[in-house]
C-alpha atoms as a PDB file:
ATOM      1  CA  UNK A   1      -2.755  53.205   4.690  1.00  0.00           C
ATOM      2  CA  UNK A   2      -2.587  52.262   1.107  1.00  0.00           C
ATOM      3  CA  UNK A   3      -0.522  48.732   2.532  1.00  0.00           C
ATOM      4  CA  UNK A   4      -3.018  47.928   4.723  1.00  0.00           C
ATOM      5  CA  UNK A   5      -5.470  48.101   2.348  1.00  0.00           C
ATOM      6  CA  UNK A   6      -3.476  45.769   0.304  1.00  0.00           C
ATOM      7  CA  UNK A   7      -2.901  43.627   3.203  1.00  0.00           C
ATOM      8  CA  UNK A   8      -6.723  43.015   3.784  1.00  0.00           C
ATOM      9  CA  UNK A   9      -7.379  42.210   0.335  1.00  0.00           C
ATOM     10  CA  UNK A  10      -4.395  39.282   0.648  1.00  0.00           C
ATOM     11  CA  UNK A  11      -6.181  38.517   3.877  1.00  0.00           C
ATOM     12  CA  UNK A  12      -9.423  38.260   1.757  1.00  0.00           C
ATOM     13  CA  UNK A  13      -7.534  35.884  -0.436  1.00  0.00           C
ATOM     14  CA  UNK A  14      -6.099  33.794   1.462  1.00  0.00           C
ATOM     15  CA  UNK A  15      -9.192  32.415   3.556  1.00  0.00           C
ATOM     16  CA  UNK A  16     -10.601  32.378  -0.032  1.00  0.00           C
ATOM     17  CA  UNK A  17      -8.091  29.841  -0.680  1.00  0.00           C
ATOM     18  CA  UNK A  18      -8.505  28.326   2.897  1.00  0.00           C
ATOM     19  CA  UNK A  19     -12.084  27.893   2.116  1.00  0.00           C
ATOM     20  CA  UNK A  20     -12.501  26.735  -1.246  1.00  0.00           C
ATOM     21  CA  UNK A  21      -9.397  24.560  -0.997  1.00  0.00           C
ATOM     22  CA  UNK A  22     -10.876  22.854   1.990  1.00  0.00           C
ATOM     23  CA  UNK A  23     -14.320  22.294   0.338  1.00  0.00           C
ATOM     24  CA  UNK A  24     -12.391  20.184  -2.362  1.00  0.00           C
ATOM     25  CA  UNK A  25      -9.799  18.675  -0.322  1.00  0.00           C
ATOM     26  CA  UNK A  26     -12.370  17.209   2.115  1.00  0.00           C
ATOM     27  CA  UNK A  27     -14.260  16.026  -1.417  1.00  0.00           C
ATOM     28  CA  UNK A  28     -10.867  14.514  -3.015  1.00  0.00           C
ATOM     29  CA  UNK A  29     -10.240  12.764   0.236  1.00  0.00           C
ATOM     30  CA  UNK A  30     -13.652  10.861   0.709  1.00  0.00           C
ATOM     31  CA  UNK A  31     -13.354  10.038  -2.766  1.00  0.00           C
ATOM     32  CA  UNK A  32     -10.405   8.453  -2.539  1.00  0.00           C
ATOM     33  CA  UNK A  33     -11.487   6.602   0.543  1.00  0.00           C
ATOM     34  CA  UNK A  34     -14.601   5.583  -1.316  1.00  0.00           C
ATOM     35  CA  UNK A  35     -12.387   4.241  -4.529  1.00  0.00           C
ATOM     36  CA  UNK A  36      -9.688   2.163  -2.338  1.00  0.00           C
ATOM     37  CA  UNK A  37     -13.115   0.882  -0.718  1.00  0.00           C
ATOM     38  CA  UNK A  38     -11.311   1.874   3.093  1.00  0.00           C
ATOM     39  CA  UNK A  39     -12.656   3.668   6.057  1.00  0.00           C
ATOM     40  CA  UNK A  40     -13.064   7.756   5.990  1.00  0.00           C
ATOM     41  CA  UNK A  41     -11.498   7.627   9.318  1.00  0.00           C
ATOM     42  CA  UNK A  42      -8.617   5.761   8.048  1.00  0.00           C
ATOM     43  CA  UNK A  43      -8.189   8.466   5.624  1.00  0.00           C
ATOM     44  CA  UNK A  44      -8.741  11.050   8.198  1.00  0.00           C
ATOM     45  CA  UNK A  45      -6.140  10.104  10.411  1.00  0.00           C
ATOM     46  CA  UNK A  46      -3.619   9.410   7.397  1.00  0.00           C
ATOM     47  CA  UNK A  47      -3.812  11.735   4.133  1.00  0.00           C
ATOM     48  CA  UNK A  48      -6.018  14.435   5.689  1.00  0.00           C
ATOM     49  CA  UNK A  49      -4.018  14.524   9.149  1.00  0.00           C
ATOM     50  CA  UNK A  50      -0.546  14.568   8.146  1.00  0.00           C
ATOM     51  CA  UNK A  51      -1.708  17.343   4.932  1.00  0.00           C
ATOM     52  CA  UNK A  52      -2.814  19.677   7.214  1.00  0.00           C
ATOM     53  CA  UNK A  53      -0.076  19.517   9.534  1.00  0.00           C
ATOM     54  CA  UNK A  54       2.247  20.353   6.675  1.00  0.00           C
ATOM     55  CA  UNK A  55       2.409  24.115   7.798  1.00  0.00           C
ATOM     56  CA  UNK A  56       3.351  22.667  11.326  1.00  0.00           C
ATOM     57  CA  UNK A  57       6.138  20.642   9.804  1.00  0.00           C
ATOM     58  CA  UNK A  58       7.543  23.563   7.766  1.00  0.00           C
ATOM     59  CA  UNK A  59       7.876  26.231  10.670  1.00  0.00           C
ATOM     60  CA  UNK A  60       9.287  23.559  13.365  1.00  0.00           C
ATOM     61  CA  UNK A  61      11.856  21.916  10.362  1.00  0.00           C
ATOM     62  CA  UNK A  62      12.544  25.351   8.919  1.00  0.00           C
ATOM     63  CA  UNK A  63      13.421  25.679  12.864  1.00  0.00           C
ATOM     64  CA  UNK A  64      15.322  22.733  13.500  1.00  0.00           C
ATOM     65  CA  UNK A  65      17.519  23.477  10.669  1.00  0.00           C
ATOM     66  CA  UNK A  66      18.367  27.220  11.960  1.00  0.00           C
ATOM     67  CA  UNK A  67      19.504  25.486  15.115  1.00  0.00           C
ATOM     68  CA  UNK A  68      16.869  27.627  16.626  1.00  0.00           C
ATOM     69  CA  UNK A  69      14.243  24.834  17.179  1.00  0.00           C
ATOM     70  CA  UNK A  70      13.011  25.826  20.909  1.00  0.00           C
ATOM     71  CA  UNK A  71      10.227  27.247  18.389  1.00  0.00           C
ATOM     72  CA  UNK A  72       9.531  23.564  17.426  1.00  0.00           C
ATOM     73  CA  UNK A  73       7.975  22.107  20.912  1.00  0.00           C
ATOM     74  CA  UNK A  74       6.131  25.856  21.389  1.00  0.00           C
ATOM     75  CA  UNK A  75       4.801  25.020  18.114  1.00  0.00           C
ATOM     76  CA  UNK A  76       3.860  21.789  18.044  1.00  0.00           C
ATOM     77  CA  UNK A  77       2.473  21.837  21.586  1.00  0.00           C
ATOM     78  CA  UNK A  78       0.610  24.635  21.308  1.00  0.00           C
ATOM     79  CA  UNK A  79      -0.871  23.442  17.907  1.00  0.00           C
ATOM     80  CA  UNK A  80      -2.147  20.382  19.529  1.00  0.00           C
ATOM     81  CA  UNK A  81      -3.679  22.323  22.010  1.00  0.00           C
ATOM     82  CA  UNK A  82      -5.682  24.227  19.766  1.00  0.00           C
ATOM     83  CA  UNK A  83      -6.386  22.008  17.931  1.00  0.00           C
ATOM     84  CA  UNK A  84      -8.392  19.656  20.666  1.00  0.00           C
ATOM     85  CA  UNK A  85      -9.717  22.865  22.459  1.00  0.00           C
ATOM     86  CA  UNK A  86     -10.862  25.383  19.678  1.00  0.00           C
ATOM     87  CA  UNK A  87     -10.856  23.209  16.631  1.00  0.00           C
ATOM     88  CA  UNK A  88     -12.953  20.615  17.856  1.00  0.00           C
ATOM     89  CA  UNK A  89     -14.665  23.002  20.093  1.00  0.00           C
ATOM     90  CA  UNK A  90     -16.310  24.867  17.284  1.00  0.00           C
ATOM     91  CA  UNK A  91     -17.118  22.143  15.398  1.00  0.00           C
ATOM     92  CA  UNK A  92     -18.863  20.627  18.007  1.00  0.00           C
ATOM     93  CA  UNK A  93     -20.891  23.922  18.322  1.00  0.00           C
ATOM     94  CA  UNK A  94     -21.855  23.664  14.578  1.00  0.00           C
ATOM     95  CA  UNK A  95     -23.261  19.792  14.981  1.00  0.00           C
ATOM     96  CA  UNK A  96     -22.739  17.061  17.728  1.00  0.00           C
ATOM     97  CA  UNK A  97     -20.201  14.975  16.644  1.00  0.00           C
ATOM     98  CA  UNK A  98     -20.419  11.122  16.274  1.00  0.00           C
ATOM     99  CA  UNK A  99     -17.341   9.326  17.485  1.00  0.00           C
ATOM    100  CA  UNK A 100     -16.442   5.902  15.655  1.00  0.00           C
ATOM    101  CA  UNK A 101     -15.525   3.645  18.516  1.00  0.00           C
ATOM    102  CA  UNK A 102     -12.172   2.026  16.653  1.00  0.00           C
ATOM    103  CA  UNK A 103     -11.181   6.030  17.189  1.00  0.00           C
ATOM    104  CA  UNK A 104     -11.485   6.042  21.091  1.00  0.00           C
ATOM    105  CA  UNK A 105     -10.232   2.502  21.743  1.00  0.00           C
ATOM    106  CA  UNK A 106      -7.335   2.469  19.782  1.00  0.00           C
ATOM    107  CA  UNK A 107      -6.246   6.171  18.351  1.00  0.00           C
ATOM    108  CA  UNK A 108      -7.106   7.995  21.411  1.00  0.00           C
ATOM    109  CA  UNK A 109      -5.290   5.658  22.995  1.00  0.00           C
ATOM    110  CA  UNK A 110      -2.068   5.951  21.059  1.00  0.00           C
ATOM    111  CA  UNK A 111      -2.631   9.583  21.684  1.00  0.00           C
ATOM    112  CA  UNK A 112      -2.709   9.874  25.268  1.00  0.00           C
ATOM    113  CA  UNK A 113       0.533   7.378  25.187  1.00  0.00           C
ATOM    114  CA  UNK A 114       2.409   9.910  22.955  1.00  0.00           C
ATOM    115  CA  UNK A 115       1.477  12.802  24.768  1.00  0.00           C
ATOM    116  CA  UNK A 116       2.279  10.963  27.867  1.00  0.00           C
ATOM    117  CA  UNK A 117       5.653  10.016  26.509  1.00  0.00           C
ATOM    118  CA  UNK A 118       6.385  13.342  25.368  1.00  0.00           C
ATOM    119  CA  UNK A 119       5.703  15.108  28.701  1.00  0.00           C
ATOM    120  CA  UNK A 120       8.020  12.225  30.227  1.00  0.00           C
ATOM    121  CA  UNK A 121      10.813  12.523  28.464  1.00  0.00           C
ATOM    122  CA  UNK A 122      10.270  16.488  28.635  1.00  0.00           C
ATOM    123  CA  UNK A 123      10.266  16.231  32.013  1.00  0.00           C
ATOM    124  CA  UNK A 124      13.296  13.840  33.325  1.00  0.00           C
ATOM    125  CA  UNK A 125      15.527  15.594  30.579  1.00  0.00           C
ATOM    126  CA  UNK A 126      14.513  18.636  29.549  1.00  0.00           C
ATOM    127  CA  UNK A 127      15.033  17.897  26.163  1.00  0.00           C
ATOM    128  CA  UNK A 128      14.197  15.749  22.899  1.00  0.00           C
ATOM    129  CA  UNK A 129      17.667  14.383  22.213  1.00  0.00           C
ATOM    130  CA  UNK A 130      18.621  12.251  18.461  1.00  0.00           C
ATOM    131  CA  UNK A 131      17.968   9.658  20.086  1.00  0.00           C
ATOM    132  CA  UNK A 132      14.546  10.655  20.971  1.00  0.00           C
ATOM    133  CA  UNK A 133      13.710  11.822  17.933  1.00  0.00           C
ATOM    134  CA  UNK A 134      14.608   8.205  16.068  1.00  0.00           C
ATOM    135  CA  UNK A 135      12.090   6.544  18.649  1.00  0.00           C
ATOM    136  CA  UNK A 136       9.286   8.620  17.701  1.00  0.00           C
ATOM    137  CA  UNK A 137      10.129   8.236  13.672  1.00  0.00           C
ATOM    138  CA  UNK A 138      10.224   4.570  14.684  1.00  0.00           C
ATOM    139  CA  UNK A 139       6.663   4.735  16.229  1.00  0.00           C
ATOM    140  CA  UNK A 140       5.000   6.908  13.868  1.00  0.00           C
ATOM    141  CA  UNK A 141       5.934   4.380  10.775  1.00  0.00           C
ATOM    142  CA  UNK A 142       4.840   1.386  13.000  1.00  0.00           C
ATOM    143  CA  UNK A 143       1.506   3.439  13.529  1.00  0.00           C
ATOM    144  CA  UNK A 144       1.335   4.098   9.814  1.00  0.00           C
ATOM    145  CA  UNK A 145       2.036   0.241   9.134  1.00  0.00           C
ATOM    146  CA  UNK A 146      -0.896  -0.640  11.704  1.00  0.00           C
ATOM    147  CA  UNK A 147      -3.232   1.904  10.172  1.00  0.00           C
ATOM    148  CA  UNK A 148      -1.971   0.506   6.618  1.00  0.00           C
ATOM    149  CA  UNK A 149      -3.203  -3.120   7.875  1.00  0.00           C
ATOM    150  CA  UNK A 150      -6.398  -2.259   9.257  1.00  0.00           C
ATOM    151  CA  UNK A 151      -7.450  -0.516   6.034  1.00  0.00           C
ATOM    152  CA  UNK A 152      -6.613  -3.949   4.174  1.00  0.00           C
ATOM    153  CA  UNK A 153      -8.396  -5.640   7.052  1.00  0.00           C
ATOM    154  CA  UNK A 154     -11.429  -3.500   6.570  1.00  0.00           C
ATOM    155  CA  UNK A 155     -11.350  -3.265   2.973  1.00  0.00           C
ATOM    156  CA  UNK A 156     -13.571  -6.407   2.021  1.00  0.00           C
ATOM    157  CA  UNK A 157     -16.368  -5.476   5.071  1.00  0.00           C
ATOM    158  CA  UNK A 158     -16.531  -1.449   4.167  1.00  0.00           C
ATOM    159  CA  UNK A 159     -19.869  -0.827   2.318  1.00  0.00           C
ATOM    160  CA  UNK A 160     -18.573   2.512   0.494  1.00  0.00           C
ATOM    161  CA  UNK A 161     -20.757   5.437  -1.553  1.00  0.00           C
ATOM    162  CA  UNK A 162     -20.040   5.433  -5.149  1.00  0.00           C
ATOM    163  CA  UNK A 163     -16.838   7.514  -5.392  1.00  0.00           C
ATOM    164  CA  UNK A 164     -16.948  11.110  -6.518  1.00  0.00           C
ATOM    165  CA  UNK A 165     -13.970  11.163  -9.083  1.00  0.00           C
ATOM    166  CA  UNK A 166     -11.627   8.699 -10.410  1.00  0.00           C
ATOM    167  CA  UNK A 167      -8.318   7.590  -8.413  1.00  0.00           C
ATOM    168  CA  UNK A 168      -6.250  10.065 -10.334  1.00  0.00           C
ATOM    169  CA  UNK A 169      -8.619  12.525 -10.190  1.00  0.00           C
ATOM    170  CA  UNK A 170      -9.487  12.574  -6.645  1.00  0.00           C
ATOM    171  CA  UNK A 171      -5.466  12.122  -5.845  1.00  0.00           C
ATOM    172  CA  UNK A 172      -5.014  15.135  -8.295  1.00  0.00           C
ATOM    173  CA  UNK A 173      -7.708  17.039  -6.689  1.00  0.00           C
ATOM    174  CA  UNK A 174      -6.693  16.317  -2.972  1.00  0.00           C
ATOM    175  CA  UNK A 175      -2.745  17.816  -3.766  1.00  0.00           C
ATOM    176  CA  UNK A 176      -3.957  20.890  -5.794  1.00  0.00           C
ATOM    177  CA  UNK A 177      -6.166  21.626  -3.157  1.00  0.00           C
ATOM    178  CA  UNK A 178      -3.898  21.266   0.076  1.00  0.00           C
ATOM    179  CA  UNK A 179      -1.373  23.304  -2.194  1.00  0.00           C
ATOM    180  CA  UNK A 180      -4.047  26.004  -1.968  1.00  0.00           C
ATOM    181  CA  UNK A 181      -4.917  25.270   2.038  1.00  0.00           C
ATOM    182  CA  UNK A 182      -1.220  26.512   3.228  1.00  0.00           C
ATOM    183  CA  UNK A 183      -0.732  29.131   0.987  1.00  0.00           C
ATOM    184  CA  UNK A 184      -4.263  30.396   2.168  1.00  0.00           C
ATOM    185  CA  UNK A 185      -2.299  29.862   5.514  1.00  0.00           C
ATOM    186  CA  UNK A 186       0.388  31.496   4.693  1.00  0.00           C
ATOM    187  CA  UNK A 187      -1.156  34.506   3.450  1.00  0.00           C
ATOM    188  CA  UNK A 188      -3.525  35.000   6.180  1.00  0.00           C
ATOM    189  CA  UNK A 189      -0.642  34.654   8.804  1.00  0.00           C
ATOM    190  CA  UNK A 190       1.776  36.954   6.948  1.00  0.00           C
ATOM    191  CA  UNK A 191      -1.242  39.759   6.145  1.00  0.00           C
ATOM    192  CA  UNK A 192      -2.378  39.348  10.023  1.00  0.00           C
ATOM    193  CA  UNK A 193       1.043  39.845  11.370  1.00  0.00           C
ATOM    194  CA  UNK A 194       1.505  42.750   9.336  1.00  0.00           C
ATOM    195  CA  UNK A 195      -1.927  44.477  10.181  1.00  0.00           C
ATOM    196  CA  UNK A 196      -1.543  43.590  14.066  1.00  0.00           C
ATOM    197  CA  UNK A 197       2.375  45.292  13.731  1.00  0.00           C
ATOM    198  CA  UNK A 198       1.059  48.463  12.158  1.00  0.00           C
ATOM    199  CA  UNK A 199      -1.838  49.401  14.862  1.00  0.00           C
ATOM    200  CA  UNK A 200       1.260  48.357  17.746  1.00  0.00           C
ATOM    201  CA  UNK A 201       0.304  44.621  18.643  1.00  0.00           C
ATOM    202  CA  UNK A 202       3.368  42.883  19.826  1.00  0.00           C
ATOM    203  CA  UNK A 203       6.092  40.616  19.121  1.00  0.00           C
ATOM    204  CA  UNK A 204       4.961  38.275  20.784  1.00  0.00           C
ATOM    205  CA  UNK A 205       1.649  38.668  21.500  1.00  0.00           C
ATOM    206  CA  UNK A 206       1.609  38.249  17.712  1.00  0.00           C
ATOM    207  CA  UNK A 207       3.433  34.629  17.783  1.00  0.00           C
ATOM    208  CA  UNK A 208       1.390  33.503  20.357  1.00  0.00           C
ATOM    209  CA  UNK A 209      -2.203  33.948  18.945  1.00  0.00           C
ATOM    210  CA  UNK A 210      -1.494  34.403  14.837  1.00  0.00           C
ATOM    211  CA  UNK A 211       1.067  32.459  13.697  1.00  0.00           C
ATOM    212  CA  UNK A 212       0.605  29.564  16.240  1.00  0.00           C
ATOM    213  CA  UNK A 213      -3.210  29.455  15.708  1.00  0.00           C
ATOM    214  CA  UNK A 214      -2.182  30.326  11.865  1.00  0.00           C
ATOM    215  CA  UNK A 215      -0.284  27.277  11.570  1.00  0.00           C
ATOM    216  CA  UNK A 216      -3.611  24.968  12.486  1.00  0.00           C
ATOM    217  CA  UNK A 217      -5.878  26.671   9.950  1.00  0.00           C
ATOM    218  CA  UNK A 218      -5.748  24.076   7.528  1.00  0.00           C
ATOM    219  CA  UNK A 219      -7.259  21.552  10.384  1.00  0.00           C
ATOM    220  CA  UNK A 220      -9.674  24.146  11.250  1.00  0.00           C
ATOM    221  CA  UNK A 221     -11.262  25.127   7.766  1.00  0.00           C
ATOM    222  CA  UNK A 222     -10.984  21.177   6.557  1.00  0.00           C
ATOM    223  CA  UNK A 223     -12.871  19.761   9.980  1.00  0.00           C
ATOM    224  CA  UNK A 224     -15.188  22.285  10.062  1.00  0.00           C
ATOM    225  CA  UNK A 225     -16.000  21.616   5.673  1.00  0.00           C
ATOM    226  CA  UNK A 226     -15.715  18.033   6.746  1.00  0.00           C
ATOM    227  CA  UNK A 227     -18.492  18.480   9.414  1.00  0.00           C
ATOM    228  CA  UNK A 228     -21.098  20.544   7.382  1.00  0.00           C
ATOM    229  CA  UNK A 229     -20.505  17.760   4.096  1.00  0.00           C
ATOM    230  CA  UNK A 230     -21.449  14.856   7.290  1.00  0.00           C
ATOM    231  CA  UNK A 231     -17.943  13.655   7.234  1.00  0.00           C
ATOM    232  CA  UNK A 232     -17.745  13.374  11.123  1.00  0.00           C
ATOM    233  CA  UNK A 233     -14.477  10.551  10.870  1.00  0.00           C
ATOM    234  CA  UNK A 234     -12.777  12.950   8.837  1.00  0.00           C
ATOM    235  CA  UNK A 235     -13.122  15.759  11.144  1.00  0.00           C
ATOM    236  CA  UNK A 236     -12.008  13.866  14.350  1.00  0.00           C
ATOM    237  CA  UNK A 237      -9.701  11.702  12.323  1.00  0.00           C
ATOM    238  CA  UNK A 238      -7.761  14.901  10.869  1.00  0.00           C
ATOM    239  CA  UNK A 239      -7.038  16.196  14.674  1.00  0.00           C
ATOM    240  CA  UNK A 240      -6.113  13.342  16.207  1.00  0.00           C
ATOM    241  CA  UNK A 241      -4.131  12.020  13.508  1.00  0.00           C
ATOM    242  CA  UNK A 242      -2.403  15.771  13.224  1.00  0.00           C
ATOM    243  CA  UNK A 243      -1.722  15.627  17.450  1.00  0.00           C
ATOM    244  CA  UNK A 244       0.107  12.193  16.816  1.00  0.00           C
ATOM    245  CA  UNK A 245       2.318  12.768  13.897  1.00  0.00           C
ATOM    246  CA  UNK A 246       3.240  16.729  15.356  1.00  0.00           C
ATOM    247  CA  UNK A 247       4.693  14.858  18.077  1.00  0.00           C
ATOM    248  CA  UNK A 248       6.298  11.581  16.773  1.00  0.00           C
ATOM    249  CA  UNK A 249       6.935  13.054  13.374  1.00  0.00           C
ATOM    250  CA  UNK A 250       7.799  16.556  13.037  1.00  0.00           C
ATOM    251  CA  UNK A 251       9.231  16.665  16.680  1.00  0.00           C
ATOM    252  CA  UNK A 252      10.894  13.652  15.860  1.00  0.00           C
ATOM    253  CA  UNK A 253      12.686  15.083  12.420  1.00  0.00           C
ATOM    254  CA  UNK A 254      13.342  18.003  14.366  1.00  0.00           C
ATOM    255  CA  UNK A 255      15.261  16.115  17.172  1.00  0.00           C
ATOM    256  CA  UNK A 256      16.802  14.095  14.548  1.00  0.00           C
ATOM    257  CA  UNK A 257      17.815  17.292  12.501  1.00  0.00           C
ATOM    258  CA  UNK A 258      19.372  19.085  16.326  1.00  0.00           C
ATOM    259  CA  UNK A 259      18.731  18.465  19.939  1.00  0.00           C
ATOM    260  CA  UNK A 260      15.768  20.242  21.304  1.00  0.00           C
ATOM    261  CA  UNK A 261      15.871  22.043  25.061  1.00  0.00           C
ATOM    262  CA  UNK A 262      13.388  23.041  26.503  1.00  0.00           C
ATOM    263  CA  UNK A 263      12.629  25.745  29.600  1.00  0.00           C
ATOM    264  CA  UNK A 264      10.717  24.744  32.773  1.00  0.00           C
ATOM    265  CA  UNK A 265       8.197  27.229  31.734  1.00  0.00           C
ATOM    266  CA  UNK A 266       7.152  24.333  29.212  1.00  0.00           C
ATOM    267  CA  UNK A 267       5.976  22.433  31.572  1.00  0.00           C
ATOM    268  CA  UNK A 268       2.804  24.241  32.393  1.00  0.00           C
ATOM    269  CA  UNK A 269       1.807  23.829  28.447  1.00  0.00           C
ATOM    270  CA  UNK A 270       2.663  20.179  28.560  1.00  0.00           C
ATOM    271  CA  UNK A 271      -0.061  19.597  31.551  1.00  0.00           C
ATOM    272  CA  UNK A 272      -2.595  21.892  29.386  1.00  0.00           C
ATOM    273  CA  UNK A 273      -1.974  19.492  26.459  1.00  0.00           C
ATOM    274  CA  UNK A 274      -2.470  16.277  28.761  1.00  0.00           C
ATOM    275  CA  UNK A 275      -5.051  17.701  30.016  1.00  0.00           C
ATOM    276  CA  UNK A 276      -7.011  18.854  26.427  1.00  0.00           C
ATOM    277  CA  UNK A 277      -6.150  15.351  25.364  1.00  0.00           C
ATOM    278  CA  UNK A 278      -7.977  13.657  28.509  1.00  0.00           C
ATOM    279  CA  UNK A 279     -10.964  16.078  28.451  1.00  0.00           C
ATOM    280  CA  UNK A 280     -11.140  14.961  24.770  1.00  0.00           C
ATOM    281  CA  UNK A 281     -11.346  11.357  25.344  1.00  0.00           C
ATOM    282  CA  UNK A 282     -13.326  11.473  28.761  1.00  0.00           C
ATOM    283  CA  UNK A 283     -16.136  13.442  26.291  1.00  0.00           C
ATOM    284  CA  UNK A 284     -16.317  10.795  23.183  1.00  0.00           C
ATOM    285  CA  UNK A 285     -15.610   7.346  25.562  1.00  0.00           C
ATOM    286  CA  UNK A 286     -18.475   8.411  27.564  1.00  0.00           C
ATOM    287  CA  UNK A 287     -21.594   8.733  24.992  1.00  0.00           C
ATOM    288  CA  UNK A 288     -19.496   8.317  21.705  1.00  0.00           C
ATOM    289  CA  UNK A 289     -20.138  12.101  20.892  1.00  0.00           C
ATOM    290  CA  UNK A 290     -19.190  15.534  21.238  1.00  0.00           C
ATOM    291  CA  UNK A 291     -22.004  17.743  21.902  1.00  0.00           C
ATOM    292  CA  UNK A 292     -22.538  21.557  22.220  1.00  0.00           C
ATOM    293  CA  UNK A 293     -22.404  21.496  25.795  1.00  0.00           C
ATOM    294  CA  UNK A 294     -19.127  20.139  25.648  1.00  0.00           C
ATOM    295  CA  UNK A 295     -18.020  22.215  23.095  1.00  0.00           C
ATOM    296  CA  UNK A 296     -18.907  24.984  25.097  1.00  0.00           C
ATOM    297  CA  UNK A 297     -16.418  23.642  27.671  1.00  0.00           C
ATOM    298  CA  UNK A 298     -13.305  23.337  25.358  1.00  0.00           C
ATOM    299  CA  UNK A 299     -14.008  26.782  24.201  1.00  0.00           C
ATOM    300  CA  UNK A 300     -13.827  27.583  27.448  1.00  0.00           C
ATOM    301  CA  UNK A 301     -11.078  26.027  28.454  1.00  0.00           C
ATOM    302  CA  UNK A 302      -8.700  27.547  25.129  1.00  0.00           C
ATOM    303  CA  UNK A 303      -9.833  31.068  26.391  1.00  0.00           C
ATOM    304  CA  UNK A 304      -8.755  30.879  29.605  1.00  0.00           C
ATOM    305  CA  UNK A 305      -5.470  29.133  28.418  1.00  0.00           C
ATOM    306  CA  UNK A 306      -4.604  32.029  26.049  1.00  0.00           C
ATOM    307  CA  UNK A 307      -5.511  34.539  28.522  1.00  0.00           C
ATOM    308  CA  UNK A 308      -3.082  32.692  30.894  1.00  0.00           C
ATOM    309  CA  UNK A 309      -0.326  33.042  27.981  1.00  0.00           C
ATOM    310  CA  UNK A 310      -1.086  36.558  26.946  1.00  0.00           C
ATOM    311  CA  UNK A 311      -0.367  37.381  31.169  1.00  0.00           C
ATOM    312  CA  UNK A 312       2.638  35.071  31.693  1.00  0.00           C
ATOM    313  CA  UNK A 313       4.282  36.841  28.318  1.00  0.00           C
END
């Protein structure tokens, strides 16, 4: 009794740290974007997105490099899923969303291709060979270089707020901060594991909902700070940005690192992705914005996916 106890007080802590870190990080990031004089939305889909997939990147490397990296795919995959479904699903419920167009012409775009590619290769070989792996680090820097050139591009014509801090300070800020966003992570996973263990959740149960949905809680608590501080190309920006470099990055390093197979069972979540990653562009092509309504329906959609897991499992 008395660890459990203890456990909800590190569970306490740790969205503590999720929160507060999140409040700051969303602050260092705009002001960084508002010192370098470029787009939110770059910075969304750059320093923001690739931060908060840092927990991603540590469970499918740590994977990779224990030879046991079927976990990687199940991880990413699954993480991209949630992150489209709930993720932007409750932050649509808390305000409608304003999509930049740049972000559905060209991002979105890149998306669907890598998700397309990914379910492709997935699907003629059954696995994300070296090889693989070196094409998607090779797209993800060309992606980076593009985004890299469009800031410059965009740098003279951005008419920017007054910036909060200082370079240093806001690039000070934004690392202390993320620091505190995955340990918050960390300890929130590790205390809910060990609370859903002692009153005889299981195994896997366990690895499907808390530490897969554990490893997104950094995009979570920064889009949903982003969207109450009006920071709407920060929000979006952070989850498509995260989708893209999960799959051309940290699959990519994990392919590199050792061949990844992968089970026909896959294939089902693979469609769900594709299919999250449509829905999501269908909804801000059509009016540029995510409303409730159509929050509603990604909600809806993640439930009955995880129900589907929970019975399959």
């Amino acid at each position: 009794m008395i660890e459990i106890i203890i456990q909800l007080i590190i569970l306490i802590v740790g969205f503590l740290f999720l929160i507060k870190g999140a409040d700051y990080f969303v602050d260092g990031a705009s002001s960084i974007a508002n010192v370098l004089r470029v787009p939110t939305l770059i910075i969304g889909l750059t320093v923001v997105a690739f931060g908060t997939s840092a927990p991603e990147a540590a469970v499918s490397v740590a994977a990779a490099i224990d030879g046991s990296n079927a976990i990687a795919i199940s991880n990413i995959v699954g993480s991209n899923i949630f992150n489209i479904l709930f993720i932007l699903g409750i932050c649509a419920l808390v305000a409608t969303m304003k999509v930049d167009l740049k972000l559905v012409k060209k991002d979105m775009v890149f998306l669907i291709f890598t998700s397309l590619l990914l379910t492709g290769i997935l699907y003629f070989t059954w696995q994300i060979s070296r090889i693989t792996g070196l094409i998607f680090l090779i797209l993800i820097i060309l992606y980076v270089l593009y985004l890299v050139r469009d800031a410059k591009k965009s740098k003279e014509s951005t008419k920017v707020e007054k910036a909060k801090y200082s370079l240093p300070k806001s690039i000070i800020i934004s690392i202390i901060s993320l620091v505190a966003i995955i340990i918050g992570a960390q300890l929130v996973v590790d205390s809910s594991r060990y609370i859903a263990l002692s009153i005889g959740l299981s195994e896997t149960l366990i690895g499907l909902t808390i530490v897969s949905i554990g490893t997104s809680l950094p995009e979570l608590i920064t889009s949903l700070t982003a969207i109450k501080k009006g920071e709407n190309n920060i929000a979006i920006g952070n989850i498509v940005g995260s989708n893209i470099f999960n799959i051309l990055f940290i699959l990519g390093l994990s392919g590199l690192i050792h061949p990844i197979t992968v089970g026909s069972s896959m294939l089902i979540d693979l469609i769900v992705m594709l299919i999250a990653t449509f829905t999501l562009y269908i909804f801000s092509a059509g009016d540029r914005e995510i409303d409730r309504k159509e929050g509603i329906i990604f909600i809806a959609m993640f439930i009955i996916y995880m129900a589907f897991i929970i019975m399959r499992n």
